[in-house]
C-alpha atoms as a PDB file:
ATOM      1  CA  UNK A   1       0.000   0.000   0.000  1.00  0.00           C
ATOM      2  CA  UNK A   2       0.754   3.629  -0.863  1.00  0.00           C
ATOM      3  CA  UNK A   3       0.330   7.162   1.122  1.00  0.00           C
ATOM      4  CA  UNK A   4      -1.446   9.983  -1.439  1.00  0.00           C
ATOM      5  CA  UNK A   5       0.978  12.706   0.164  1.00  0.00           C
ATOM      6  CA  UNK A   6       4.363  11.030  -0.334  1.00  0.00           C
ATOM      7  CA  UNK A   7       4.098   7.763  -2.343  1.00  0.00           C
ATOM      8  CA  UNK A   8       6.172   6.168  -0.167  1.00  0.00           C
ATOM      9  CA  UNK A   9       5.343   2.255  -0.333  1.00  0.00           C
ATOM     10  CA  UNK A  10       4.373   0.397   2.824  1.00  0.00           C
ATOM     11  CA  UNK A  11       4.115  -3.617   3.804  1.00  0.00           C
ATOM     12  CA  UNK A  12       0.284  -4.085   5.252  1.00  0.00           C
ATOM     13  CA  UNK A  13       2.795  -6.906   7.114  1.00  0.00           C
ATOM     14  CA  UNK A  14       5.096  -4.801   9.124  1.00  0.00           C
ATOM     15  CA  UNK A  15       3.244  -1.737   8.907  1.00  0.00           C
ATOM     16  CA  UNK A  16       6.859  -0.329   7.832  1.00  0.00           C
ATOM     17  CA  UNK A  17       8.003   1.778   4.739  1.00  0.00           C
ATOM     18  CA  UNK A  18       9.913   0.181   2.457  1.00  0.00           C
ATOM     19  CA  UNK A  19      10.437   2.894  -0.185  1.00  0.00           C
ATOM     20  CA  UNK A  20       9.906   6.443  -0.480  1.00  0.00           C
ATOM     21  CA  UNK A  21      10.861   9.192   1.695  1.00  0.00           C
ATOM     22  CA  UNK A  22       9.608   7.529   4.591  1.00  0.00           C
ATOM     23  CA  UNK A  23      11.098   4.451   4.198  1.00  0.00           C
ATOM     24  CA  UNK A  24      12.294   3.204   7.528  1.00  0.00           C
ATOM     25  CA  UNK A  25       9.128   4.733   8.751  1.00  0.00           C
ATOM     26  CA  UNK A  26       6.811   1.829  10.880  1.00  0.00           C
ATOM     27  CA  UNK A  27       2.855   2.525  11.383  1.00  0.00           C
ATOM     28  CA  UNK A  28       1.457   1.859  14.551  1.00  0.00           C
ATOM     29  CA  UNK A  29      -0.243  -1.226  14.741  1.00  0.00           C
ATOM     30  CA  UNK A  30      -4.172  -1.572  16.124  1.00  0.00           C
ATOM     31  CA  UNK A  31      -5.448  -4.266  18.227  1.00  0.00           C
ATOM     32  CA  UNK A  32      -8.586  -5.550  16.034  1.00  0.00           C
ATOM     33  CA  UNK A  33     -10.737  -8.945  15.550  1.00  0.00           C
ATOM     34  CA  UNK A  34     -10.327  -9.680  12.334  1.00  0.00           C
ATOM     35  CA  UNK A  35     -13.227 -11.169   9.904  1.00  0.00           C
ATOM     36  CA  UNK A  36     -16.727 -10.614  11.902  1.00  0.00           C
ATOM     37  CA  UNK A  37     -20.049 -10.998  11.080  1.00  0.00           C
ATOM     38  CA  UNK A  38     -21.781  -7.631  10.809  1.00  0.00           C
ATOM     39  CA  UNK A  39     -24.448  -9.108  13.076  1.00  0.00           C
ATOM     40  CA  UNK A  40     -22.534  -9.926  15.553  1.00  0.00           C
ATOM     41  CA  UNK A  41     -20.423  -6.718  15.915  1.00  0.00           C
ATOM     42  CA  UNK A  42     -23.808  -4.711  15.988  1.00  0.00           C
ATOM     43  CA  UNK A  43     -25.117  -6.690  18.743  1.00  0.00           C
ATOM     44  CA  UNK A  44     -21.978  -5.459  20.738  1.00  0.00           C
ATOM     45  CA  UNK A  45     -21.372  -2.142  19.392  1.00  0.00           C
ATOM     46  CA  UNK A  46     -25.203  -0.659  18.331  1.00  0.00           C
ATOM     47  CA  UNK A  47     -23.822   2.847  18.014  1.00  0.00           C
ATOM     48  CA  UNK A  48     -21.509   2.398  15.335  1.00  0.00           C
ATOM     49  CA  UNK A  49     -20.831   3.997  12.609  1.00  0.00           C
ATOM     50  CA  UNK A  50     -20.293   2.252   8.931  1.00  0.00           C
ATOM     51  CA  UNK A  51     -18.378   2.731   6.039  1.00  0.00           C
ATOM     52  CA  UNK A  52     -20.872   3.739   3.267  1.00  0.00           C
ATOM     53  CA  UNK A  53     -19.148   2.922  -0.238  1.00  0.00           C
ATOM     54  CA  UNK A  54     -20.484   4.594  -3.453  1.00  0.00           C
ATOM     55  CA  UNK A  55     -22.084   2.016  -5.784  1.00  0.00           C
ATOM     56  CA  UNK A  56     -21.752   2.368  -9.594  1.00  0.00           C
ATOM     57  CA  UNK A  57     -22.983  -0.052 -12.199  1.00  0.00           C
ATOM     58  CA  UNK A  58     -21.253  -2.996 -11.869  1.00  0.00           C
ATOM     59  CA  UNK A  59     -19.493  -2.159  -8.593  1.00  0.00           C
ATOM     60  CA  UNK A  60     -22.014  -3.885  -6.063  1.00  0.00           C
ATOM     61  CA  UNK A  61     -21.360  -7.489  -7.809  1.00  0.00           C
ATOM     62  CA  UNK A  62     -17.595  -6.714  -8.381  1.00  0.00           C
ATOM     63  CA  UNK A  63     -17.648  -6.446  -4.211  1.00  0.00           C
ATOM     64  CA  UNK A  64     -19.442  -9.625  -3.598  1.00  0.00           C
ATOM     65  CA  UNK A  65     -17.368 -11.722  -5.533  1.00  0.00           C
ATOM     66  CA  UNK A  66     -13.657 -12.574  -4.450  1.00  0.00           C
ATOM     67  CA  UNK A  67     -10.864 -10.953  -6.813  1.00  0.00           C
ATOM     68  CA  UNK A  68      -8.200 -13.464  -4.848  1.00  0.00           C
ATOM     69  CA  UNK A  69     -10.154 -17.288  -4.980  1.00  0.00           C
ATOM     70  CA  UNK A  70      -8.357 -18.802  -8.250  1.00  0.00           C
ATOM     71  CA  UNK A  71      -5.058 -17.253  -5.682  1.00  0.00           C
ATOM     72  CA  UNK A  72      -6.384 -18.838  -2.666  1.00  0.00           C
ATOM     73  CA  UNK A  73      -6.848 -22.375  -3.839  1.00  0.00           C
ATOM     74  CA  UNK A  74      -3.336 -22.126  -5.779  1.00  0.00           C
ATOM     75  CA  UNK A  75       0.193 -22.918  -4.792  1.00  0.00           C
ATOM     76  CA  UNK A  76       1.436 -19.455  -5.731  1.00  0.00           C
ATOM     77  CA  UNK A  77       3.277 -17.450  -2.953  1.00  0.00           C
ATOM     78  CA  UNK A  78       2.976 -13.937  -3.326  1.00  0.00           C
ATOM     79  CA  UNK A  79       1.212 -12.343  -6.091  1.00  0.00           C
ATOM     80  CA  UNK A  80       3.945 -12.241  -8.385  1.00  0.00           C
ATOM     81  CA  UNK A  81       4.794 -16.289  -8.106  1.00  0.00           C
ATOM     82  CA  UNK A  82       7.579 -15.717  -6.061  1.00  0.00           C
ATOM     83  CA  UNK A  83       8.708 -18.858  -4.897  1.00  0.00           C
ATOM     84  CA  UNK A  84       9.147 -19.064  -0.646  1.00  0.00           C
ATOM     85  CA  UNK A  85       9.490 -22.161   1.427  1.00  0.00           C
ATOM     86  CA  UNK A  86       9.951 -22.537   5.269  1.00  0.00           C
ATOM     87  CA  UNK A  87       9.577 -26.027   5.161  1.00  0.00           C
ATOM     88  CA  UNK A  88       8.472 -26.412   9.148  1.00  0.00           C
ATOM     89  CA  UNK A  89       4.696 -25.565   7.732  1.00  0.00           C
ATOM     90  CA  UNK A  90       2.969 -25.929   4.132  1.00  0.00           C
ATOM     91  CA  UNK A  91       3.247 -22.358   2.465  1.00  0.00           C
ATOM     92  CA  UNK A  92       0.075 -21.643   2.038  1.00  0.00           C
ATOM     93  CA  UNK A  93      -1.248 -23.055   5.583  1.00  0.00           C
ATOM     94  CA  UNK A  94      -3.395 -20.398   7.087  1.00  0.00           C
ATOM     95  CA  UNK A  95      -1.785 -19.170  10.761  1.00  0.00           C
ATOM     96  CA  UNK A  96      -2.701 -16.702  13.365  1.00  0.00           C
ATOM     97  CA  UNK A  97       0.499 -14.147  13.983  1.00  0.00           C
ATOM     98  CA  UNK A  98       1.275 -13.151  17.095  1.00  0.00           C
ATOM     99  CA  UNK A  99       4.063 -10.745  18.193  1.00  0.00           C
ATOM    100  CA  UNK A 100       4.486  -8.859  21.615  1.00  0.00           C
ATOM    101  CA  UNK A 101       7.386  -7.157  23.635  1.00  0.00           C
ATOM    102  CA  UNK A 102       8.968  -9.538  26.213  1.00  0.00           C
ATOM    103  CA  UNK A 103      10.018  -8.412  29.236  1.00  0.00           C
ATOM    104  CA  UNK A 104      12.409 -11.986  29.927  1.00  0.00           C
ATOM    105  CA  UNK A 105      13.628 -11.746  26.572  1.00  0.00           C
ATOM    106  CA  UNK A 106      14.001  -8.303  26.397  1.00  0.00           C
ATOM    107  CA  UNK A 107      12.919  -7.943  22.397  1.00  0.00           C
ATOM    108  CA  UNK A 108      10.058  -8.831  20.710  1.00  0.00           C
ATOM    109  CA  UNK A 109       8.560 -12.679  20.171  1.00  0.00           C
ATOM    110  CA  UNK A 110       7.213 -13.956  17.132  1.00  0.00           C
ATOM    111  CA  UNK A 111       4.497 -17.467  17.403  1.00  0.00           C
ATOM    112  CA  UNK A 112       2.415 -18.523  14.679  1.00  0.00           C
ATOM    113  CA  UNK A 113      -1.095 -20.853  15.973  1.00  0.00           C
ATOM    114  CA  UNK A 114      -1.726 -23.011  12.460  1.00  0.00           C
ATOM    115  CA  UNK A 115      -5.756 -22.820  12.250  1.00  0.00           C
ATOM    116  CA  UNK A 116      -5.668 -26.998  12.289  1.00  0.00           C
ATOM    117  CA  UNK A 117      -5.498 -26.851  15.496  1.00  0.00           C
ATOM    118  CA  UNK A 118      -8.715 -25.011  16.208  1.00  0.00           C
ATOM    119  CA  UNK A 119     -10.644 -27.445  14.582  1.00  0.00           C
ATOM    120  CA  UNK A 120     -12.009 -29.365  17.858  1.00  0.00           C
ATOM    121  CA  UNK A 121     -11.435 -26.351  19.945  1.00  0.00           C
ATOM    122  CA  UNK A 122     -11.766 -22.624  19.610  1.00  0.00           C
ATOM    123  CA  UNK A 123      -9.380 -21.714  22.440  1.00  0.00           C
ATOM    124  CA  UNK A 124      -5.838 -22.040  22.891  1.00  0.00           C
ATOM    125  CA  UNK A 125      -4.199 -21.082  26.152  1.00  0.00           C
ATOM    126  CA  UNK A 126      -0.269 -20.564  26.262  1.00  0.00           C
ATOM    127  CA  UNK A 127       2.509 -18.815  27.209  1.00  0.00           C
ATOM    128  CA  UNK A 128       4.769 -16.319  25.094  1.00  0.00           C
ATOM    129  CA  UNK A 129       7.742 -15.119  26.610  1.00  0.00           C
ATOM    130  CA  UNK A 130       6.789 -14.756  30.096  1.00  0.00           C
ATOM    131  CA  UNK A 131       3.311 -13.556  28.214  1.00  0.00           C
ATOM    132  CA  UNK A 132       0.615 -15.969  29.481  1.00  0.00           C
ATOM    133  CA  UNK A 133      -2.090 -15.824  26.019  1.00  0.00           C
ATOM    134  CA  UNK A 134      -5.264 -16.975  25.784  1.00  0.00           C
ATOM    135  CA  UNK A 135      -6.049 -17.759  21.838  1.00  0.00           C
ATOM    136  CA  UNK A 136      -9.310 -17.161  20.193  1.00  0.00           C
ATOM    137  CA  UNK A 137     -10.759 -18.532  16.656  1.00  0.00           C
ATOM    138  CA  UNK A 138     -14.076 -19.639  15.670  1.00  0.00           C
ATOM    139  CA  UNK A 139     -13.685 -22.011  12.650  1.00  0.00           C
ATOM    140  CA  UNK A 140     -17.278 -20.910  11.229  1.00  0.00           C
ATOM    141  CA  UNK A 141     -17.212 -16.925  11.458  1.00  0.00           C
ATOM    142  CA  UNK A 142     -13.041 -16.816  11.383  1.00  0.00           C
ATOM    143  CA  UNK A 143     -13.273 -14.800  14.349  1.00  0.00           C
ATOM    144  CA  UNK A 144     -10.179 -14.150  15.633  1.00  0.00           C
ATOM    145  CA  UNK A 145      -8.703 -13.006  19.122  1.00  0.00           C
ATOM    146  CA  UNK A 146      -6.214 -12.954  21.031  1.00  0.00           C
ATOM    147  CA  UNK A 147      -5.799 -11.494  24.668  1.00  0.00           C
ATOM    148  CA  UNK A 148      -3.495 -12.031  28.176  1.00  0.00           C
ATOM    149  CA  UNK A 149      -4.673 -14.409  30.665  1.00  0.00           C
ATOM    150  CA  UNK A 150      -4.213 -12.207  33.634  1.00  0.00           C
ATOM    151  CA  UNK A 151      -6.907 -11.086  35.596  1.00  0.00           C
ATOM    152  CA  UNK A 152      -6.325  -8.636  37.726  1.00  0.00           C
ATOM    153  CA  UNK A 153      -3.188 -10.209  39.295  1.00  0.00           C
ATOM    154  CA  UNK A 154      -4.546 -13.776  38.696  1.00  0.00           C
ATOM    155  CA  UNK A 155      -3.995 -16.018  36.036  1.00  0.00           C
ATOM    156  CA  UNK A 156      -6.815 -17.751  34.534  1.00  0.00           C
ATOM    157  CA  UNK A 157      -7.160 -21.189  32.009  1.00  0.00           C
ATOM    158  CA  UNK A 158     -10.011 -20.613  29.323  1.00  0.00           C
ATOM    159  CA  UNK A 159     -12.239 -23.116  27.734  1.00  0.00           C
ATOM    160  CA  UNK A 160     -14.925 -22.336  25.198  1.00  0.00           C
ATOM    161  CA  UNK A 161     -18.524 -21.604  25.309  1.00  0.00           C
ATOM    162  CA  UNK A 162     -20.975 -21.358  22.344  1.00  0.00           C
ATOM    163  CA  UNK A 163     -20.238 -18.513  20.239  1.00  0.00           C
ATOM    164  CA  UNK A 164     -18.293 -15.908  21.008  1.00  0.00           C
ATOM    165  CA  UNK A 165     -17.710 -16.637  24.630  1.00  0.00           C
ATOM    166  CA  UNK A 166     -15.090 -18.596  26.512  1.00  0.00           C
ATOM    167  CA  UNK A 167     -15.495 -19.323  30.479  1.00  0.00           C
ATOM    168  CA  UNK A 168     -12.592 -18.847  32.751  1.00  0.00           C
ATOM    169  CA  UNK A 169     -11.643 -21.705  35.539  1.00  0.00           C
ATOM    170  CA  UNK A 170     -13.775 -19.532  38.034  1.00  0.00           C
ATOM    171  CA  UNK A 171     -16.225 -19.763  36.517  1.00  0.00           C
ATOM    172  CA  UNK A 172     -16.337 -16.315  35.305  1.00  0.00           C
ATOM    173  CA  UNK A 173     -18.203 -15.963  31.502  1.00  0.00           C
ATOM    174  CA  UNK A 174     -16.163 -13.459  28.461  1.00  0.00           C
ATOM    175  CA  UNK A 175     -16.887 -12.016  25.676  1.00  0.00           C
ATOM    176  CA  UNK A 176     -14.289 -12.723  22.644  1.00  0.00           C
ATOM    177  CA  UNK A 177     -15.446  -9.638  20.982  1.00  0.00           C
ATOM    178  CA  UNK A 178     -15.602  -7.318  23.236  1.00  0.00           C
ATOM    179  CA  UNK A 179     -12.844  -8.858  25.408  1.00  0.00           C
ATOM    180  CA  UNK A 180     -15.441  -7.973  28.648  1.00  0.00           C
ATOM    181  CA  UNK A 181     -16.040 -10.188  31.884  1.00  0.00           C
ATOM    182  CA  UNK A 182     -20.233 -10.860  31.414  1.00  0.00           C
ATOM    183  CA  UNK A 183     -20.875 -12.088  35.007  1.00  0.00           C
ATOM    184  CA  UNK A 184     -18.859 -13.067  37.899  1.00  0.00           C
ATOM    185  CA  UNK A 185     -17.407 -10.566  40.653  1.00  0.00           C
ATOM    186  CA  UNK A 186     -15.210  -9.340  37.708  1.00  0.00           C
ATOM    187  CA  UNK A 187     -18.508  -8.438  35.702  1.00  0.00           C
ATOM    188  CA  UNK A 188     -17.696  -5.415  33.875  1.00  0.00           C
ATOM    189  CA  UNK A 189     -13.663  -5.661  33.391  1.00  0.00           C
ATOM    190  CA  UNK A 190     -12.080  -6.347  30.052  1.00  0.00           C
ATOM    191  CA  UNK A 191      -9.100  -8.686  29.183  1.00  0.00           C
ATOM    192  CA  UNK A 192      -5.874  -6.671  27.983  1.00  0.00           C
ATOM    193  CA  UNK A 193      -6.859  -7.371  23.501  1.00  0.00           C
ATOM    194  CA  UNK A 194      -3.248  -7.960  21.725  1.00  0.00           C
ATOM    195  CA  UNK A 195      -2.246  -7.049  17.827  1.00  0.00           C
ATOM    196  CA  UNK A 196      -3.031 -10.521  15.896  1.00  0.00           C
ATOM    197  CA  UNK A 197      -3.619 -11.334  12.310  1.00  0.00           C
ATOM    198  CA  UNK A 198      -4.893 -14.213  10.116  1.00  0.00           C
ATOM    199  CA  UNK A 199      -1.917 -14.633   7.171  1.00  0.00           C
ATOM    200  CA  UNK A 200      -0.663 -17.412   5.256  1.00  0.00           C
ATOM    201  CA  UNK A 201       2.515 -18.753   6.702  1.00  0.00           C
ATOM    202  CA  UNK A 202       4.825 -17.961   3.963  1.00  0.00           C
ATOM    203  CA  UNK A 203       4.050 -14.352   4.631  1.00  0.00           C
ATOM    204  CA  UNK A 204       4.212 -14.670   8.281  1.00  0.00           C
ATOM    205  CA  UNK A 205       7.697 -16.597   8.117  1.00  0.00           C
ATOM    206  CA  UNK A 206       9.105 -14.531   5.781  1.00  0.00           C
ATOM    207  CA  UNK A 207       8.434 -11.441   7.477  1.00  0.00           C
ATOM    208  CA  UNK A 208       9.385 -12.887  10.806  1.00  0.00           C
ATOM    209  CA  UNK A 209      11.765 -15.803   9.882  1.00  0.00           C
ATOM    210  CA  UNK A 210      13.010 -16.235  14.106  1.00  0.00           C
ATOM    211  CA  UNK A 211       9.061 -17.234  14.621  1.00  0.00           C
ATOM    212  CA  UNK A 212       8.249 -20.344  16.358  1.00  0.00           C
ATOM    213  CA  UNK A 213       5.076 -22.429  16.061  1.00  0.00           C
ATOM    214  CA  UNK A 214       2.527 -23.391  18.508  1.00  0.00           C
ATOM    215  CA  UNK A 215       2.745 -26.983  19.105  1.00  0.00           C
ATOM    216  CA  UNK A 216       0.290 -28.516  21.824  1.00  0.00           C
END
């Protein structure tokens, strides 16, 4: 992607310039859940606002369909066919990428979750660094979340509800999209959300080629 003021060329990926005059330059990234249903995120947020795009002729079906699906279902790396192989996953095995500071490490941690593994359960909890994580991904919306496991000063193990809800082992009922405590003493308080994103691993590994993989 591009800036209209400069030109200067930026990886969606790092968030940093790569050319232009502010290459070197790194965007801040935003904590998000990526890929929501629009029900769901109005049921949560009923004030918000919404992008309103300008249909032409044409433009509404153009939307609906996706420009990438002969890309998806391919083999190709990249969009130019570059080839890419880190040969600890497939390359085009879907992954959730997580980075965060470390305080025992004293730089910054890389982990990739392979979806697979969410296929007979949509939580994860583990430990990054000295980071204790709890994992989020719903296999039929692609909901994705990811958020620390400390409460307060407690650390809690999560196991999934229906939906978008996990329970903690008090017993103690969250929401994965809004990251808030729905009953329980700590009704009210919100897990600490942390930058994620859904990528294909070549991407992920090439980017971030010291990143290790979740293994259970």
């Amino acid at each position: 992607m591009y800036d209209h003021q400069t030109r200067s060329l930026w990886s969606h990926i790092t968030g940093e310039a790569i050319q232009g005059p502010l290459k070197g330059k790194r965007l801040k990234l935003l904590v998000s859940m990526p890929q929501i249903a629009w029900k769901t995120w109005q049921t949560n947020y009923p004030n918000t606002s919404v992008l309103s795009v300008p249909f032409r002729d044409g433009m509404r079906e153009s939307l609906s369909r996706d420009s990438y699906q002969r890309y998806h279902t391919s083999q190709d790396t990249g969009v130019s066919g570059t080839e890419y192989t880190d040969s600890r996953l497939p390359n085009k095995s879907l992954v959730i990428g997580v980075q965060l500071q470390t305080k025992a490490a004293g730089n910054t941690q890389f982990r990739a979750y392979p979806l697979a593994h969410f296929a007979e359960t949509a939580v994860i909890n583990d430990t990054l660094g000295e980071v204790p994580l709890l994992i989020f991904h719903d296999k039929t919306s692609f909901a994705t979340a990811v958020f620390k496991r400390n409460v307060v000063e407690d650390l809690r193990t999560f196991r999934p509800q229906e939906g978008h809800f996990v329970e903690d082992n008090t017993g103690t009922r969250w929401n994965t999209v809004t990251g808030e405590a729905t009953s329980g003493k700590e009704k009210g308080t919100r897990l600490e959300r942390l930058p994620a994103v859904n990528i294909y691993w070549f991407a992920w590994a090439r980017y971030y080629p010291q990143t290790t993989i979740y293994s259970p």
